[in-house]
PDB file of N, CA and C in Angstrom:
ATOM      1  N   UNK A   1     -34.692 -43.313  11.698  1.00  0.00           N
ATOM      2  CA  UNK A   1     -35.060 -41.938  11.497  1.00  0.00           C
ATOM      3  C   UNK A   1     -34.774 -41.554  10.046  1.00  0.00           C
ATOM      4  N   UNK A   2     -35.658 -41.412   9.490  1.00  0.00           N
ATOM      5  CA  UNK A   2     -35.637 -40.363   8.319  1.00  0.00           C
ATOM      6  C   UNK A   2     -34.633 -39.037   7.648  1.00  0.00           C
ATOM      7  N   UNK A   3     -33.627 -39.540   7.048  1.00  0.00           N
ATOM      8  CA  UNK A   3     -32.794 -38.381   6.318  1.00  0.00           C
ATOM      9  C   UNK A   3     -33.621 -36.990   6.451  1.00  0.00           C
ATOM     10  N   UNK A   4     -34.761 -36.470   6.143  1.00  0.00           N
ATOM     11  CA  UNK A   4     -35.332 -35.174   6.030  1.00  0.00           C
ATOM     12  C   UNK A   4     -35.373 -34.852   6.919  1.00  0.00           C
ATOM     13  N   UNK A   5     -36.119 -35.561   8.109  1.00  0.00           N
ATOM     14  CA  UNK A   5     -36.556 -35.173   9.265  1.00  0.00           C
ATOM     15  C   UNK A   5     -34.922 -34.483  10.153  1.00  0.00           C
ATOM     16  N   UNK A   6     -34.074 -35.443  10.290  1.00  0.00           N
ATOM     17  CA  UNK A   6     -33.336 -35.093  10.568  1.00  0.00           C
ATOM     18  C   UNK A   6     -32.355 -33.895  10.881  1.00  0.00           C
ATOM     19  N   UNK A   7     -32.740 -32.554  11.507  1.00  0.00           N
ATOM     20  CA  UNK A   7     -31.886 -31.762  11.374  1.00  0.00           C
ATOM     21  C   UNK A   7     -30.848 -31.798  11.398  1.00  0.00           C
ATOM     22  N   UNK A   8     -29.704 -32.427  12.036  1.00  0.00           N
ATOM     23  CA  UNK A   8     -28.403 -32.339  11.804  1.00  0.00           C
ATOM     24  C   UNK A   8     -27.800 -32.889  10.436  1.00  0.00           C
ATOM     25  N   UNK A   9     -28.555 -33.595   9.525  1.00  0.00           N
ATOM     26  CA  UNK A   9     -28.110 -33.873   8.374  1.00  0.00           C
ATOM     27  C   UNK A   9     -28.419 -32.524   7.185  1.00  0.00           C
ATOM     28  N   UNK A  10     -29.857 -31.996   7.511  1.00  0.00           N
ATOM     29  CA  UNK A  10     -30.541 -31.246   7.171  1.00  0.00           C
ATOM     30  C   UNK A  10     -29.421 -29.780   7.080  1.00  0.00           C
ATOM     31  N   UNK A  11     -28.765 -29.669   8.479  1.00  0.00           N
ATOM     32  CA  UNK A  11     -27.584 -28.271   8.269  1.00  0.00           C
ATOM     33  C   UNK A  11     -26.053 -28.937   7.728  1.00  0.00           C
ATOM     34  N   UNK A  12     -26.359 -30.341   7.716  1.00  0.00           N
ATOM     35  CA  UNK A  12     -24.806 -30.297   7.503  1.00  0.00           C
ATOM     36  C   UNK A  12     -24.724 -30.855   5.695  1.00  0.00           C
ATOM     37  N   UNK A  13     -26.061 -30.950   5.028  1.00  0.00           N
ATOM     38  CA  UNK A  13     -26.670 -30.793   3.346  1.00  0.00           C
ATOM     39  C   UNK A  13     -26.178 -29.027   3.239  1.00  0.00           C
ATOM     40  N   UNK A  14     -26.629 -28.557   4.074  1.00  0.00           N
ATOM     41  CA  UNK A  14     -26.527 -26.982   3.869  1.00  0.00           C
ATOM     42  C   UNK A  14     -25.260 -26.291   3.873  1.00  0.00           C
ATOM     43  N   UNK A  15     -24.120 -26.778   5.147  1.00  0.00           N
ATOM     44  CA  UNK A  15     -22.625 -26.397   4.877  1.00  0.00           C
ATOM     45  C   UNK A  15     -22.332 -26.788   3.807  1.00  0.00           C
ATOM     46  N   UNK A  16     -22.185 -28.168   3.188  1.00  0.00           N
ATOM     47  CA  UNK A  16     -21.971 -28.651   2.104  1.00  0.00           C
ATOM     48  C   UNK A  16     -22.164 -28.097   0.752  1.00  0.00           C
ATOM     49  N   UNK A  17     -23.269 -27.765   0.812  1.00  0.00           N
ATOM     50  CA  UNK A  17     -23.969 -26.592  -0.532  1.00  0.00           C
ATOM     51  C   UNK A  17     -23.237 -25.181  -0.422  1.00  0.00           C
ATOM     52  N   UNK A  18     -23.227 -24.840   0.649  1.00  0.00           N
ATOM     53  CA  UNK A  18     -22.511 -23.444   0.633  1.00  0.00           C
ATOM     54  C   UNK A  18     -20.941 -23.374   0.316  1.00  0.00           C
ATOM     55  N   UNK A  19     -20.641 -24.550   1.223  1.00  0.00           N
ATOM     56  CA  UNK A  19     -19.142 -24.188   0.509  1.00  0.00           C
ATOM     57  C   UNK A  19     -18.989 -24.641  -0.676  1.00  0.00           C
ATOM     58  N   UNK A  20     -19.349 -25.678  -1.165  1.00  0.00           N
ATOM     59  CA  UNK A  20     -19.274 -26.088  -2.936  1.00  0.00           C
ATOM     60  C   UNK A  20     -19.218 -24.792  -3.798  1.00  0.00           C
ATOM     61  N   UNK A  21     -20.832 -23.855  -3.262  1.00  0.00           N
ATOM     62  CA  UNK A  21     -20.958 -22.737  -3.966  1.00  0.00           C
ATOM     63  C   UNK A  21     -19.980 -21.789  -3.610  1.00  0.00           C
ATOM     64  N   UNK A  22     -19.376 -21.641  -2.639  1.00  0.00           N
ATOM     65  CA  UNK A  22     -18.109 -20.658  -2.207  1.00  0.00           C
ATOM     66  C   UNK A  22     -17.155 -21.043  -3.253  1.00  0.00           C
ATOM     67  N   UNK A  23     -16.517 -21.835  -3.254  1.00  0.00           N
ATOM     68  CA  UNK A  23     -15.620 -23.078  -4.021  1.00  0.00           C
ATOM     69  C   UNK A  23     -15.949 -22.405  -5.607  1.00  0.00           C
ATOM     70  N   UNK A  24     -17.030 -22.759  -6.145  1.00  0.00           N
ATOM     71  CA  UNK A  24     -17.127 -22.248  -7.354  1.00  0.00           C
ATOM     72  C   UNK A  24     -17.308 -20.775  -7.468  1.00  0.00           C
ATOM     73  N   UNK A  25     -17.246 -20.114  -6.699  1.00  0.00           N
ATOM     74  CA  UNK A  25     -17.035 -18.926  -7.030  1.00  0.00           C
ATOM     75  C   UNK A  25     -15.720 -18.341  -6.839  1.00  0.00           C
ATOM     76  N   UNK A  26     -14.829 -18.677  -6.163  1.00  0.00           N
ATOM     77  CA  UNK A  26     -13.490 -18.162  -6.234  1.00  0.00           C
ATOM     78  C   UNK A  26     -13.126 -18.834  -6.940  1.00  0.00           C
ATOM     79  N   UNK A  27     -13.304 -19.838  -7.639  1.00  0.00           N
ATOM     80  CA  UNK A  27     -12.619 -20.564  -8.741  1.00  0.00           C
ATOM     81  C   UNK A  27     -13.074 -19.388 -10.392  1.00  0.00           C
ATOM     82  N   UNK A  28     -14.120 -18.937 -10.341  1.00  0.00           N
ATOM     83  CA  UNK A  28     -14.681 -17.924 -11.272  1.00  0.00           C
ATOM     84  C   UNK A  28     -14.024 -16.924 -11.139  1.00  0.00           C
ATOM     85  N   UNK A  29     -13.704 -16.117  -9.948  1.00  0.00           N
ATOM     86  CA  UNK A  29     -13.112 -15.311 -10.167  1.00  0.00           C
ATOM     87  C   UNK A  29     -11.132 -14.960 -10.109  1.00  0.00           C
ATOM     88  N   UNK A  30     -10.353 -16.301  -9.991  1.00  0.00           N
ATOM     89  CA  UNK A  30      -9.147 -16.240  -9.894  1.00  0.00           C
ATOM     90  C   UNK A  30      -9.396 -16.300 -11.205  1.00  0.00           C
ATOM     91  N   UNK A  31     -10.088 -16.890 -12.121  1.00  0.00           N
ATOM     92  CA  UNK A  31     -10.131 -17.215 -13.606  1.00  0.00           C
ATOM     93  C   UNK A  31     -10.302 -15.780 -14.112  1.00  0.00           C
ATOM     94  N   UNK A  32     -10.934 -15.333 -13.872  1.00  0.00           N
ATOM     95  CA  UNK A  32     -11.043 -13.649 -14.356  1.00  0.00           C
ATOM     96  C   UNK A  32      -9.814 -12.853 -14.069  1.00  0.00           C
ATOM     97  N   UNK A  33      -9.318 -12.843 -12.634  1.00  0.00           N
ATOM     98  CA  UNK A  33      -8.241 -12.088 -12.369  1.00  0.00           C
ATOM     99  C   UNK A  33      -6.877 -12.853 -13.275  1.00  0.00           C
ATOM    100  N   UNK A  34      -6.798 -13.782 -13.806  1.00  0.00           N
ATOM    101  CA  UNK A  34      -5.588 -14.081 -14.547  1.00  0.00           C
ATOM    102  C   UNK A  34      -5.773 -13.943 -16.153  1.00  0.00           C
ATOM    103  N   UNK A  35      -7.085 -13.515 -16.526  1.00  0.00           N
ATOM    104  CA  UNK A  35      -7.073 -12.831 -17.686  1.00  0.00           C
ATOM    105  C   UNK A  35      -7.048 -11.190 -17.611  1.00  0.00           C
ATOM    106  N   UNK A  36      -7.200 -10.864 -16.847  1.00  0.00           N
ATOM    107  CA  UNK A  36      -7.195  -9.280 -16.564  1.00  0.00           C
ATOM    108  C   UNK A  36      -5.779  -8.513 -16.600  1.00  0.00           C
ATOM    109  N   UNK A  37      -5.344  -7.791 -17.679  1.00  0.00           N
ATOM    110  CA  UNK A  37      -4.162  -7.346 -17.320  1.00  0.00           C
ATOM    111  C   UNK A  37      -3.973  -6.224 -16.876  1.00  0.00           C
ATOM    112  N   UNK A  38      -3.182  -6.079 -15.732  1.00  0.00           N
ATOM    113  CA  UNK A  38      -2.856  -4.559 -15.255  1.00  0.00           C
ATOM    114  C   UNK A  38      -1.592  -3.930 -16.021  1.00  0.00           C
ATOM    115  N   UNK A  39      -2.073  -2.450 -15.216  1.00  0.00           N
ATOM    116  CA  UNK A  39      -0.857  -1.437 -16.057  1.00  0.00           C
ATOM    117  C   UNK A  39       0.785  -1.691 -15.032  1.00  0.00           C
ATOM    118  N   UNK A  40       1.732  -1.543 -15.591  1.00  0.00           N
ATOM    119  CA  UNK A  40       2.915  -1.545 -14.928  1.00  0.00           C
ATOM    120  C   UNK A  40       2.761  -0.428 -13.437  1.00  0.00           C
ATOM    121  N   UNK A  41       3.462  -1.398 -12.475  1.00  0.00           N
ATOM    122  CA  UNK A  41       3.251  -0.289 -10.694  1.00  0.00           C
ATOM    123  C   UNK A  41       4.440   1.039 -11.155  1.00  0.00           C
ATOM    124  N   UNK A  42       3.994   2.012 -11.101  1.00  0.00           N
ATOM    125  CA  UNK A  42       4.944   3.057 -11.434  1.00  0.00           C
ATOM    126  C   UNK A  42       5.565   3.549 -10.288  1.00  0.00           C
ATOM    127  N   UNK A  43       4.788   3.325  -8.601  1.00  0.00           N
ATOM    128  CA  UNK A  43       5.475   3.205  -7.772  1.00  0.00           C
ATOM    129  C   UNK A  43       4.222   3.198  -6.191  1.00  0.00           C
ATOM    130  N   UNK A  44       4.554   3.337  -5.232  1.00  0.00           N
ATOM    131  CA  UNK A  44       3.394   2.779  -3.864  1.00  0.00           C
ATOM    132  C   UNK A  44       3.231   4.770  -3.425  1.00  0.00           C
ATOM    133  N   UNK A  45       2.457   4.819  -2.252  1.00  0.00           N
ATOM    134  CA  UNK A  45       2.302   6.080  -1.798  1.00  0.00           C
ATOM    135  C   UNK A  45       3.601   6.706  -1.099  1.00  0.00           C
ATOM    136  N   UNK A  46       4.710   5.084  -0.824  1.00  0.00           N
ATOM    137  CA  UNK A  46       6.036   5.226   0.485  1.00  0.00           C
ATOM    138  C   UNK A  46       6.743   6.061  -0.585  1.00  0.00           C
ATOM    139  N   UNK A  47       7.074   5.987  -2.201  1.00  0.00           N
ATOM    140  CA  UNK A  47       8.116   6.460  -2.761  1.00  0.00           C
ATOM    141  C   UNK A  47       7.521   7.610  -3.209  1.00  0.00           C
ATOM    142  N   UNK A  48       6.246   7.813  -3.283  1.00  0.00           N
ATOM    143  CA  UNK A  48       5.525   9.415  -3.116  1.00  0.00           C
ATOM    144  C   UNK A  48       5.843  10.234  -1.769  1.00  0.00           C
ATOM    145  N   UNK A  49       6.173   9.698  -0.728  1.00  0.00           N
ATOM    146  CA  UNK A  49       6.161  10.630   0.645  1.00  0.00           C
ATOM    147  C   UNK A  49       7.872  10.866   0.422  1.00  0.00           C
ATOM    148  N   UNK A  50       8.380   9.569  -0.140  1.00  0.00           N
ATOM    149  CA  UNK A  50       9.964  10.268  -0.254  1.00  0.00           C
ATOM    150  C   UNK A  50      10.776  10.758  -0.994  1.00  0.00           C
ATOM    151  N   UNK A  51       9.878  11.227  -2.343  1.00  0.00           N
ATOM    152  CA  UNK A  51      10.308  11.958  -3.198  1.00  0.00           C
ATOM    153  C   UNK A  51       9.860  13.188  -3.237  1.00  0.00           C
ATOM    154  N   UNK A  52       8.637  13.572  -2.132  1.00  0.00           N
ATOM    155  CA  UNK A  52       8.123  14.654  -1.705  1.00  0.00           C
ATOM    156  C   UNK A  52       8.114  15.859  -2.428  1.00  0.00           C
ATOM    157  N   UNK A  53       9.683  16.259  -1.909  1.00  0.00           N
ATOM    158  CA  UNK A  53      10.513  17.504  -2.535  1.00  0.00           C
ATOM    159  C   UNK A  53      10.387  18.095  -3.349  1.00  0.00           C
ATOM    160  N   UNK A  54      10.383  16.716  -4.261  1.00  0.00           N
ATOM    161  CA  UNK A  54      10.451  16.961  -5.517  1.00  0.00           C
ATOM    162  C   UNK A  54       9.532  16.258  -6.702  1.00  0.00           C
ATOM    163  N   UNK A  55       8.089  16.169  -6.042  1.00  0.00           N
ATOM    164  CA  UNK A  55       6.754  15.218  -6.187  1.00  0.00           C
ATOM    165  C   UNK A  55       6.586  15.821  -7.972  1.00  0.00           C
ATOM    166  N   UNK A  56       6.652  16.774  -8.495  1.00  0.00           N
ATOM    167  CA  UNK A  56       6.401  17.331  -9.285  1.00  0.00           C
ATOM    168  C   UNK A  56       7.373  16.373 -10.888  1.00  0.00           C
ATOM    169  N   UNK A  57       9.065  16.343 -10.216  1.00  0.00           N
ATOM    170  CA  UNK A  57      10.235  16.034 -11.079  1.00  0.00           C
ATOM    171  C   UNK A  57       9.884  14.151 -11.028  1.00  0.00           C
ATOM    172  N   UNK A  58       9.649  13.815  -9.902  1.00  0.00           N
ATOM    173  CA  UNK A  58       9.582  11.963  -9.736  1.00  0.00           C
ATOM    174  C   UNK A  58       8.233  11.974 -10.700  1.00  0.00           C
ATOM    175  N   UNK A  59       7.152  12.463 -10.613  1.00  0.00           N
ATOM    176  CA  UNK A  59       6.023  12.199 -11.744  1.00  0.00           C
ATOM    177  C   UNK A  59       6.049  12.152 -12.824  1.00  0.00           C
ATOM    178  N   UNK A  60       6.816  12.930 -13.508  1.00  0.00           N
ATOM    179  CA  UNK A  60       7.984  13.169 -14.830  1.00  0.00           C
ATOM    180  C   UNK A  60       8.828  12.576 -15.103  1.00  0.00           C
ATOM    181  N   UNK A  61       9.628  11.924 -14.310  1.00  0.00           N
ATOM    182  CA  UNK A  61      10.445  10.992 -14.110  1.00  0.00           C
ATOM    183  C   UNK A  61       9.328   9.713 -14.623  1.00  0.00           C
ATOM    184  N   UNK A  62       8.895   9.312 -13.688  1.00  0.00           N
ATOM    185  CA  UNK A  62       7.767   8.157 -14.196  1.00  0.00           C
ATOM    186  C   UNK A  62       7.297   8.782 -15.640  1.00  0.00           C
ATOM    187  N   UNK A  63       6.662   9.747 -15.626  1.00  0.00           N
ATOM    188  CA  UNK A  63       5.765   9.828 -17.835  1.00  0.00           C
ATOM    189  C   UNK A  63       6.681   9.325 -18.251  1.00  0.00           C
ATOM    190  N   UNK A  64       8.228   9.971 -18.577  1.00  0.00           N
ATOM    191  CA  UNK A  64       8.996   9.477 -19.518  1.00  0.00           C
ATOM    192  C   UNK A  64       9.334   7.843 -19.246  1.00  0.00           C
ATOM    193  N   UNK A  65       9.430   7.357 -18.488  1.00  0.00           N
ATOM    194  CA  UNK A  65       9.309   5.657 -17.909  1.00  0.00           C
ATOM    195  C   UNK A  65       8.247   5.437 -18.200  1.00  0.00           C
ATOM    196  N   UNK A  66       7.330   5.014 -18.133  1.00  0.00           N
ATOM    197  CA  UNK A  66       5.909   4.616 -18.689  1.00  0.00           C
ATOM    198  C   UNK A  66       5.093   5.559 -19.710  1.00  0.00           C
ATOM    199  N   UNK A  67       4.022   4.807 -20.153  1.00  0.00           N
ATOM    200  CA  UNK A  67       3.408   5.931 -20.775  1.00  0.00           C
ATOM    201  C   UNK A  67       1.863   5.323 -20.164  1.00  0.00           C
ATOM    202  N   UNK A  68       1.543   4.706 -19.333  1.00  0.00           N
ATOM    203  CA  UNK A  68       0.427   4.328 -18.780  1.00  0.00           C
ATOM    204  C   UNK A  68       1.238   3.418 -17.315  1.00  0.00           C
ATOM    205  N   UNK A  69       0.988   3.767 -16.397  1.00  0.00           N
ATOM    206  CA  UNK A  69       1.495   3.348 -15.075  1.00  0.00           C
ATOM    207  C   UNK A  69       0.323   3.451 -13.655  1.00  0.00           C
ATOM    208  N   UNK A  70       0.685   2.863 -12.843  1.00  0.00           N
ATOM    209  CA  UNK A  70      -0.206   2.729 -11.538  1.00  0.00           C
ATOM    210  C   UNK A  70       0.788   3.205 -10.152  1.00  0.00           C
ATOM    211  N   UNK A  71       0.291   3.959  -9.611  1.00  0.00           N
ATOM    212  CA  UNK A  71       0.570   4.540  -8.428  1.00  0.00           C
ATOM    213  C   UNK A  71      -0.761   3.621  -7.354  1.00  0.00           C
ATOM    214  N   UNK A  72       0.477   2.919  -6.371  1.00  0.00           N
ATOM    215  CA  UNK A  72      -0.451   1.709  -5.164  1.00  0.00           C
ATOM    216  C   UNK A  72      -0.577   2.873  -3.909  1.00  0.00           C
ATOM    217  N   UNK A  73      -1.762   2.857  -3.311  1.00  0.00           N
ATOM    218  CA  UNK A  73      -1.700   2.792  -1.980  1.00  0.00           C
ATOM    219  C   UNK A  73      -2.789   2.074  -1.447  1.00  0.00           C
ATOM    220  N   UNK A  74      -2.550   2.363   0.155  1.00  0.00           N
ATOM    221  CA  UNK A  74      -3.454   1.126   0.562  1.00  0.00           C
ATOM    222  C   UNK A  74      -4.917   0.931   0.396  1.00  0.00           C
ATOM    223  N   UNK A  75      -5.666   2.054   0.011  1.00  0.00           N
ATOM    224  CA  UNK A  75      -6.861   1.766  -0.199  1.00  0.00           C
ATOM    225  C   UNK A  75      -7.435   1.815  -1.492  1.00  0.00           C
ATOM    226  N   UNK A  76      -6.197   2.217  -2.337  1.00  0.00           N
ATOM    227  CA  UNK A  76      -6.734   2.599  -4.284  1.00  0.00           C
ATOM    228  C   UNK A  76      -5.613   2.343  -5.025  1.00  0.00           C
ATOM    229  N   UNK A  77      -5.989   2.120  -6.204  1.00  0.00           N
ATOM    230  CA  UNK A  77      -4.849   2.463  -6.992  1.00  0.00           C
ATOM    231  C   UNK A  77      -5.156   3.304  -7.971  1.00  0.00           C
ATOM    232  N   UNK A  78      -4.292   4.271  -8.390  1.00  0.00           N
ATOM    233  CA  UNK A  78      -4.503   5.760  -9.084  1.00  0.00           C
ATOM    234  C   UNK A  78      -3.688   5.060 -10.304  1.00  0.00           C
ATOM    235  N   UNK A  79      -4.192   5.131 -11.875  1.00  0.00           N
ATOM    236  CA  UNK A  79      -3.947   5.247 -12.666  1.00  0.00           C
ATOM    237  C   UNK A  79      -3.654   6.857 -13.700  1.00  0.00           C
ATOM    238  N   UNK A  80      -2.192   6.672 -14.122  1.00  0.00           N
ATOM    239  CA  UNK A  80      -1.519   7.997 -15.119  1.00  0.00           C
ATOM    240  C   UNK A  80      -1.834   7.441 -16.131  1.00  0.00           C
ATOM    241  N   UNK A  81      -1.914   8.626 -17.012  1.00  0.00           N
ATOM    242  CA  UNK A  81      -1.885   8.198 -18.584  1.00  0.00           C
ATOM    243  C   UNK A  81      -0.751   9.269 -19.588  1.00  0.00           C
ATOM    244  N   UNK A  82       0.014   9.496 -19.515  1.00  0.00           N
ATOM    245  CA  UNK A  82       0.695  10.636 -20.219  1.00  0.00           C
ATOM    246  C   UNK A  82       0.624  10.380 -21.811  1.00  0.00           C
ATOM    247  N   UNK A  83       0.885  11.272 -22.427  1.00  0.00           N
ATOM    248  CA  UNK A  83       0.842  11.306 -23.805  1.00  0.00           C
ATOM    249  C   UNK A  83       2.267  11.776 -23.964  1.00  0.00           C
ATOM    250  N   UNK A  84       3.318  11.142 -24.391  1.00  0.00           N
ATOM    251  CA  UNK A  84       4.869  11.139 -25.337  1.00  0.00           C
ATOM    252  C   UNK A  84       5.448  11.884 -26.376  1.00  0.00           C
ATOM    253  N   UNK A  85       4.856  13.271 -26.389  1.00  0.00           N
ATOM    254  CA  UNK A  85       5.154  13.694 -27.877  1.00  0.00           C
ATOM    255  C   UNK A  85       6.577  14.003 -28.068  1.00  0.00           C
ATOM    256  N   UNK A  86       6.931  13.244 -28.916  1.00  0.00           N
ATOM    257  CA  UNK A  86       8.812  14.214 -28.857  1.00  0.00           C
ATOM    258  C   UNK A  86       8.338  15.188 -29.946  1.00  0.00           C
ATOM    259  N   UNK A  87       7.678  15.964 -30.310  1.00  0.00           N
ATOM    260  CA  UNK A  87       7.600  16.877 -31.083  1.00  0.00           C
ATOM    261  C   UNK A  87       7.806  18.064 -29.943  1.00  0.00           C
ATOM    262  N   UNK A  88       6.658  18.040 -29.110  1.00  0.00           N
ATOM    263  CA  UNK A  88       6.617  18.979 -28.009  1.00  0.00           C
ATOM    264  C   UNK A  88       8.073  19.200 -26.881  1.00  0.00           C
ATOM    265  N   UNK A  89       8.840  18.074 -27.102  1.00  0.00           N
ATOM    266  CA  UNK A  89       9.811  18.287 -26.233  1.00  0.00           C
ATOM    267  C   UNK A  89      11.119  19.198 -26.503  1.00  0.00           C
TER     268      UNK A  89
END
């Protein structure tokens, strides 16, 4: 029997191709994600619900700690940007 004719060689040419191409594509993109640099985690949504109180003073707390930081939660991450002036302070 004939290699072409053959369907079971015919789908198992085809797993083969797909995962190779799977294969090279997460290999493309771990390569991207380890040149990509992120901003420092300034903190998750858990130390936002427990600083609550005082959501206003912990955000401030973080500007003067960072001057570009990331706030995680589970579906985003929210980037700050504060500007440092000790003139203004």
């Amino acid at each position: 029997m004939d290699f072409h004719s053959n369907p079971i060689s015919i789908s198992l040419a085809l797993i083969l191709a797909l995962l190779f191409a799977l294969i090279l594509f997460r290999e493309s993109q771990q390569k991207h994600r380890k040149n990509k640099k992120f901003h420092p985690i300034g903190g998750t949504i858990f130390d936002q619900l427990l600083n609550f109180h005082r959501l206003q003073h912990y955000m401030i707390d973080l500007a003067g700690k960072y001057r570009t930081y990331r706030l995680l939660s589970r579906l985003r991450s929210e980037i700050y940007t504060t500007e440092n002036n000790p003139e203004s302070a």
